[in-house]
Protein backbone atom coordinates (compact mmCIF):
# COMPACT_ATOMS: atom_id res chain seq x y z
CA UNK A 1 -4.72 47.40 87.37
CA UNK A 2 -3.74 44.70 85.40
CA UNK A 3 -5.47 41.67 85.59
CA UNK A 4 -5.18 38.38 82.94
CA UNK A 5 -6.87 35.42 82.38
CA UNK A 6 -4.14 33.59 85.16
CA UNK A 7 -5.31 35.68 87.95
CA UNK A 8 -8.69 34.40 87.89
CA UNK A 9 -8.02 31.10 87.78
CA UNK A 10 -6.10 32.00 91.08
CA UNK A 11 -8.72 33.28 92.90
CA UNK A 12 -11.11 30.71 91.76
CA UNK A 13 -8.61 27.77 92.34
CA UNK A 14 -8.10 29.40 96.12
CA UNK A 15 -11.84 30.17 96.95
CA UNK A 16 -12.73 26.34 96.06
CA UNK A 17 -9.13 24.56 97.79
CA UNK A 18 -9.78 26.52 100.94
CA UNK A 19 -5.87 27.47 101.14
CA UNK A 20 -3.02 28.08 99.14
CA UNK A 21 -1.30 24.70 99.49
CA UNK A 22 -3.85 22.89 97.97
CA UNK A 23 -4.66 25.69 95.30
CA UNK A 24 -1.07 25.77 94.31
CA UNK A 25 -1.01 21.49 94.04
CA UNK A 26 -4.58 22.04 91.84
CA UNK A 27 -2.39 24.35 89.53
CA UNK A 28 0.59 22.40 89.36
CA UNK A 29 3.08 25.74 91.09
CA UNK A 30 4.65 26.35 94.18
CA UNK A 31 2.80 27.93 96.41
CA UNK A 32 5.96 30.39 97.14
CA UNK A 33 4.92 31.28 93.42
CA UNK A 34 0.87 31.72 94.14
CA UNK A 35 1.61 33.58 97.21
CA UNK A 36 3.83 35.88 94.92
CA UNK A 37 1.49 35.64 92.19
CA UNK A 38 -1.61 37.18 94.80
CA UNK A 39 1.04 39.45 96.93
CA UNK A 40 1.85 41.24 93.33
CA UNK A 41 -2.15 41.18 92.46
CA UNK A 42 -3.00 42.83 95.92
CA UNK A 43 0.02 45.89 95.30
CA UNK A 44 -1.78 46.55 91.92
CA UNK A 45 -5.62 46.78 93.46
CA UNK A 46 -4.28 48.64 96.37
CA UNK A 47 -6.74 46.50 99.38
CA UNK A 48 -6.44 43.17 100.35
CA UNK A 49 -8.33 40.25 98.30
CA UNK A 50 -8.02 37.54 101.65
CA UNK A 51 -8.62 37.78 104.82
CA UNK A 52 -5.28 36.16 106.19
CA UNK A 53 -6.63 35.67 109.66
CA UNK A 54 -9.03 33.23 108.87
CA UNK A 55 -8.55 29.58 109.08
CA UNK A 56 -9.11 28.15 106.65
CA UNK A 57 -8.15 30.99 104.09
CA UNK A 58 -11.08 32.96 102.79
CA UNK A 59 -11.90 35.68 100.26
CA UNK A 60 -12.17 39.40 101.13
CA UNK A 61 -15.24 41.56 99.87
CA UNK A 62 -12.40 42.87 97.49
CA UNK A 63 -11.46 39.20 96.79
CA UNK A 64 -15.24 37.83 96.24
CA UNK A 65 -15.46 40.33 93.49
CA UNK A 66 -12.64 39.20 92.02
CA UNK A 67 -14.34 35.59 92.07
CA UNK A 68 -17.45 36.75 90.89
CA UNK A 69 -15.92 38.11 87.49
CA UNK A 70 -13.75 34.90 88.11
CA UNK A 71 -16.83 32.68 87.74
CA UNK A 72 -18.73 35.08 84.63
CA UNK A 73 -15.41 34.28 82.53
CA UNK A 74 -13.51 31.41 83.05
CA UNK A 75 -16.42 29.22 81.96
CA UNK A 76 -17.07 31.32 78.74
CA UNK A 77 -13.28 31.11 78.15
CA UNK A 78 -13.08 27.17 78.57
CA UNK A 79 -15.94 26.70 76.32
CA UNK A 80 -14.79 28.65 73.77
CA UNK A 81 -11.14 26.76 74.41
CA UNK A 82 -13.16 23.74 73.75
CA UNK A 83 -15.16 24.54 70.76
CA UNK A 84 -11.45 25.68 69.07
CA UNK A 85 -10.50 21.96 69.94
CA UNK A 86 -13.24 20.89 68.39
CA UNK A 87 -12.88 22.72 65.21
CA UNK A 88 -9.05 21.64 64.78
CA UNK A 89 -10.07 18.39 65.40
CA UNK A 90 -12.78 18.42 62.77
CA UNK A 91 -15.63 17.74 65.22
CA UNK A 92 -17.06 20.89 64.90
CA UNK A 93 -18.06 23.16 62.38
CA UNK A 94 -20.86 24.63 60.72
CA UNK A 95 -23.53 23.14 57.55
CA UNK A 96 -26.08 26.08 56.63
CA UNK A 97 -27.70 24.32 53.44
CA UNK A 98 -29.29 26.73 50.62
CA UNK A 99 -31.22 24.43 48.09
CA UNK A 100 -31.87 25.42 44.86
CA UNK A 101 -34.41 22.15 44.40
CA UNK A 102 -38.09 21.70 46.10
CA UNK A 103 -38.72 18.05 46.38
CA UNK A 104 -34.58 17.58 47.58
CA UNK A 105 -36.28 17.94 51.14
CA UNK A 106 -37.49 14.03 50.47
CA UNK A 107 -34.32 12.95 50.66
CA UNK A 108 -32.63 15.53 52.81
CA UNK A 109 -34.21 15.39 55.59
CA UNK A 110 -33.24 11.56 56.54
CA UNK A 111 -30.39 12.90 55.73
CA UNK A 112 -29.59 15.33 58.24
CA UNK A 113 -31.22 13.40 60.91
CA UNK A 114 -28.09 10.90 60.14
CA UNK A 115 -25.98 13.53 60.08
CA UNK A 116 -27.23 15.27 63.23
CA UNK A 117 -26.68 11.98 65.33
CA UNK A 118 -22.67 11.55 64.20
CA UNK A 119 -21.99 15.26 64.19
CA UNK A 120 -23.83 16.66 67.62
CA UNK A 121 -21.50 19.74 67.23
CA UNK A 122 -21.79 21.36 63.67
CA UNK A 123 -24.13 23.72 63.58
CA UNK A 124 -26.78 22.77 61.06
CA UNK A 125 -29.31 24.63 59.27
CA UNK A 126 -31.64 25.06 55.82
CA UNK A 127 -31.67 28.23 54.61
CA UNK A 128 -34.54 28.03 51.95
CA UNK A 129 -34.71 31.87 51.71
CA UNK A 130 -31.87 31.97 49.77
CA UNK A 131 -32.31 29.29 47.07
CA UNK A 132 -32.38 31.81 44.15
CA UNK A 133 -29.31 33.20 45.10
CA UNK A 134 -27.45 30.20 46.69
CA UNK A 135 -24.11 30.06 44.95
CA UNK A 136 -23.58 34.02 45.25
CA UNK A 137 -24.57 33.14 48.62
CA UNK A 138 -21.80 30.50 48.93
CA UNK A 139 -19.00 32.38 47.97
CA UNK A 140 -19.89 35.29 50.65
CA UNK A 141 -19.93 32.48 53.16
CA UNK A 142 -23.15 33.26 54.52
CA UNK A 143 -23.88 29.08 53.44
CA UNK A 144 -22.14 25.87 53.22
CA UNK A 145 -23.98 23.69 50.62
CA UNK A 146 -26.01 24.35 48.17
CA UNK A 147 -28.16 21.42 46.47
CA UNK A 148 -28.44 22.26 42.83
CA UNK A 149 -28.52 20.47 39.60
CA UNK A 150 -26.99 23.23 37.54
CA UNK A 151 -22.74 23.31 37.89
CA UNK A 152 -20.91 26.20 37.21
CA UNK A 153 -17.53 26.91 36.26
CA UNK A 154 -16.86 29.14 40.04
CA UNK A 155 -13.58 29.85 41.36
CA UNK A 156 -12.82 28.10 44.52
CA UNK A 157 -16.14 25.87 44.76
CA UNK A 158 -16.53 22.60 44.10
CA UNK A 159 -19.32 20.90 42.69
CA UNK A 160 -19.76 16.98 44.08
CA UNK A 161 -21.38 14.80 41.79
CA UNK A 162 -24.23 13.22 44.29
CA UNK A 163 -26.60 11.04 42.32
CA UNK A 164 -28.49 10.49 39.36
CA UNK A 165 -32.15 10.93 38.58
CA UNK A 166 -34.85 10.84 36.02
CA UNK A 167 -37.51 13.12 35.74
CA UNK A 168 -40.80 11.76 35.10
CA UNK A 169 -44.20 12.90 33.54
CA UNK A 170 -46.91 12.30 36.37
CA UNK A 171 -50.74 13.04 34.75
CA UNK A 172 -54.32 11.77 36.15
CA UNK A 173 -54.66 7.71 34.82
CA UNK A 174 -58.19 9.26 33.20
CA UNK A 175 -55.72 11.42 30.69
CA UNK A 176 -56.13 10.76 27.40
CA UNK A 177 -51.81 10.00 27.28
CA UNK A 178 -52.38 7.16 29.40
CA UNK A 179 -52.23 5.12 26.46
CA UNK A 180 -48.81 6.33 25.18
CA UNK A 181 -45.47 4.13 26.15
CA UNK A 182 -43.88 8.01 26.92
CA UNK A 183 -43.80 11.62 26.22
CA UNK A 184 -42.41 14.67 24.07
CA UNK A 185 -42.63 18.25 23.97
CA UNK A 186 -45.63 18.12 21.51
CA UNK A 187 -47.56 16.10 24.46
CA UNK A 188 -47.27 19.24 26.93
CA UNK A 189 -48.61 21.96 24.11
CA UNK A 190 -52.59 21.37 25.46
CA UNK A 191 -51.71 20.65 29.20
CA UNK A 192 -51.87 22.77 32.07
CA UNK A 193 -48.06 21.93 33.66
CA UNK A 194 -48.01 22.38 37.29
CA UNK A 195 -44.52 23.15 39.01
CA UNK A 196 -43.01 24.43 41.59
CA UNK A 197 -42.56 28.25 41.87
CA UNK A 198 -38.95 28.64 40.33
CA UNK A 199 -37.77 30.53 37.52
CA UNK A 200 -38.02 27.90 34.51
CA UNK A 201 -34.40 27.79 33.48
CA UNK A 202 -34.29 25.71 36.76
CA UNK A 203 -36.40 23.36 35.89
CA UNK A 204 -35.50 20.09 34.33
CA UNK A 205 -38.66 19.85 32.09
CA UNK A 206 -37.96 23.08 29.99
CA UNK A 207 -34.17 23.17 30.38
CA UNK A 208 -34.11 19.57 28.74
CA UNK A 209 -37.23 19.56 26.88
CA UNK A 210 -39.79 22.34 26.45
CA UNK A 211 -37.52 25.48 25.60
CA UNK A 212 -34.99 23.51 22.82
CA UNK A 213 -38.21 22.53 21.30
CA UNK A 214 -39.70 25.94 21.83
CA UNK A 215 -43.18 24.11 22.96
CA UNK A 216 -44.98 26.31 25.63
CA UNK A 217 -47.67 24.96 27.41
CA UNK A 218 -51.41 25.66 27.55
CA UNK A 219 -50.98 26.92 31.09
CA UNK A 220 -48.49 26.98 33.96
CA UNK A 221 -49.32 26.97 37.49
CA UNK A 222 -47.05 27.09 40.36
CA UNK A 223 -47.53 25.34 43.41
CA UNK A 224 -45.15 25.08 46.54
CA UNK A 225 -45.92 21.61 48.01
CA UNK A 226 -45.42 18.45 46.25
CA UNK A 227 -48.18 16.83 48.01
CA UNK A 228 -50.83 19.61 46.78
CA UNK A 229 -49.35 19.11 43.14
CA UNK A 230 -49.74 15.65 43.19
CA UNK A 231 -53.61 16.00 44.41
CA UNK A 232 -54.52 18.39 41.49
CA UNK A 233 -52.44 15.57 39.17
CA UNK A 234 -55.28 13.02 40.41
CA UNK A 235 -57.95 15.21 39.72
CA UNK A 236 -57.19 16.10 36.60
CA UNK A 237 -56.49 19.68 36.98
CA UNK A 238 -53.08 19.37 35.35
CA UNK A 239 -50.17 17.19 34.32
CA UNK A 240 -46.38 17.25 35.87
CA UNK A 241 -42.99 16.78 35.92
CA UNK A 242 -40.87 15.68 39.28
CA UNK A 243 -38.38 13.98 40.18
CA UNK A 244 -38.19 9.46 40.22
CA UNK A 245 -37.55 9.52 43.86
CA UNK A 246 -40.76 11.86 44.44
CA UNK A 247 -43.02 9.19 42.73
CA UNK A 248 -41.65 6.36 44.18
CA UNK A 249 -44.76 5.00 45.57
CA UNK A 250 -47.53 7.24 43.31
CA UNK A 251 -46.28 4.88 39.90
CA UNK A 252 -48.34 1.77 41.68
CA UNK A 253 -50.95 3.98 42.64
CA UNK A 254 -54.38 3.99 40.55
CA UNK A 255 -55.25 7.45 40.57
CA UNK A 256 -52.01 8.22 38.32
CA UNK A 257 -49.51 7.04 35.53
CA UNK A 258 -46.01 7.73 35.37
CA UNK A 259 -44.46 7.83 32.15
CA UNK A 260 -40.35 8.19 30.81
CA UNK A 261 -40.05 11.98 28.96
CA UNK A 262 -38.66 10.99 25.46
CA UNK A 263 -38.44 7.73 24.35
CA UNK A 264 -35.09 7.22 26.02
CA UNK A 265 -35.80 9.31 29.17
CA UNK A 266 -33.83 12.17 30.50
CA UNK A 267 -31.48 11.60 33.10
CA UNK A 268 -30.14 14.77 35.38
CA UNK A 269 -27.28 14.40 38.16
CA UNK A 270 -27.78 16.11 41.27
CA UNK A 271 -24.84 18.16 42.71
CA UNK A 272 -23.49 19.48 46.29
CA UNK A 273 -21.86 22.49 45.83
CA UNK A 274 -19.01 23.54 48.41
CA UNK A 275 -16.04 26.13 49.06
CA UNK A 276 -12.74 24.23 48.06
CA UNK A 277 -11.22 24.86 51.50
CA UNK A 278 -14.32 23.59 53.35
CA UNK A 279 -14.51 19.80 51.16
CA UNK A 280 -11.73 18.06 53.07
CA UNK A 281 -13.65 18.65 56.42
CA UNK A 282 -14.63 15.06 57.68
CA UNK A 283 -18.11 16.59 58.62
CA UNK A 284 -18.73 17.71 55.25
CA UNK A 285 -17.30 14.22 53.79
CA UNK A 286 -19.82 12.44 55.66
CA UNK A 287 -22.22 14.76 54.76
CA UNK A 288 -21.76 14.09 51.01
CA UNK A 289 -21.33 9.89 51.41
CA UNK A 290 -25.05 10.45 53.29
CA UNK A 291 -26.48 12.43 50.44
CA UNK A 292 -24.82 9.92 47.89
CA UNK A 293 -26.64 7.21 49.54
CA UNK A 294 -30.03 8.28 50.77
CA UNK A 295 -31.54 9.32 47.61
CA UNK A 296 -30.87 5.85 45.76
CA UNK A 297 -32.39 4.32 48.71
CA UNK A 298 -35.86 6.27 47.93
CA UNK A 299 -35.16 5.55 43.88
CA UNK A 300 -35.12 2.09 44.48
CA UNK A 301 -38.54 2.16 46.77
């Protein structure tokens, strides 16, 4: 028996007209040509799918079979008709996000709430378990995005400049550099720096600072949460680096200081990192004007 996606918008069109006049004016045919159309269905299944004696028209046992598989399918086939529309159209997609940075989810987060509200359709999601693989990650296509502040020279991915940012010494105001206008890599050889728990070519204060002038620290300690690093900061238990737009509001409070590293500060540029065929997508430019934006907001308090 051969059956396509035509017949069971027959059946279905019949079942809910109550006749074949009005089913064949819902499908815009003759209904010479849906009578022919269900005559030729009826030869193939070998039993009859209506019971013609009926008034109005109505399905057979045979025929509410037919309708039941009718009503499983079509709607699974028009949604997925839809969500192709969709995607030529640009309105849907999908934005997994790998980040390679802990205190991006600041900024990220209003972000994607922007985001989520102009793009109900893409499919978003953060996929932190893959941060220290992200770009590898990227070109298998099991991401989107990945936030990182280290470019590499990748075939077929593009890395978007985003924004700018400094990253600042944060220590207890009862530490004896309180006194000092800024800091070098000579400051950090007694402290106990706490980061976050990533490999230390990724992160700003030794890539920029520490390792060229081969200082190493009294101690490191690795915390997860920004908020729990900043409490052990104000209680003296250590000194650290983050971020401007992390200690946007802890610089006026009393508990800390906030100080530029090197007397003309460092300055890193944050990056979005994307396959070349996904950047023209307008999700993903609006994605990137967002997360060009957001983060100054937060710099500038």
């Amino acid at each position: 028996m051969h059956l396509d996606f035509r017949h069971l918008r027959t059946i279905r069109a019949i079942h809910e007209a109550g006749g074949m006049a009005r089913a064949a004016e819902q499908l815009n045919i003759t209904q010479s040509a849906l009578s022919h159309q269900m005559k030729g269905l009826e030869d193939q299944a070998g039993i009859e799918l209506f019971v013609r004696r009926a008034k109005p028209l109505r399905l057979s046992a045979a025929g509410m079979k037919l309708l039941r598989v009718a009503e499983r399918v079509l709607p699974e086939l028009e949604a997925l008709a839809e969500e192709f529309r969709a995607l030529r159209q640009g309105r849907a997609g999908r934005l997994h996000i790998a980040i390679e940075c802990h205190a991006c989810f600041d900024w990220l987060f209003p972000v994607l709430e922007q985001f989520r509200r102009a793009w109900p359709e893409v499919d978003v999601d953060i996929r932190p378990g893959l941060a220290f693989d992200a770009l590898p990650a990227l070109m298998r296509e099991e991401v989107d995005l990945v936030i990182s502040s280290d470019p590499e020279e990748l075939r077929d991915v593009i890395f978007h400049p985003l924004f700018d940012y400094s990253p600042t010494f944060v220590a207890s105001s009862q530490s004896p550099l309180a006194a000092k206008h800024h800091v070098e890599a000579e400051d950090f050889r007694d402290q106990v720096l706490i980061t976050y728990p990533v490999d230390r070519t990724r992160l700003d204060i030794f890539a920029t600072l520490l390792t060229p002038a081969r200082v190493e620290p009294r101690a490191i300690r690795q915390v997860e949460l920004t908020a729990v690093i900043l409490m052990l900061v104000a209680s003296g238990r250590g000194v650290s680096v983050l971020p401007d737009w992390v200690l946007r509001e802890v610089k006026y409070q009393p508990d800390y200081i906030t100080l530029p590293v090197t007397a003309s500060g460092i300055v890193r540029r944050m990056y979005a990192a994307t396959r070349a065929e996904d950047a023209t997508q307008p999700y993903m430019a609006h994605f990137l004007r967002l997360a060009r934006s957001e983060p100054v907001k937060l710099q500038r308090g």
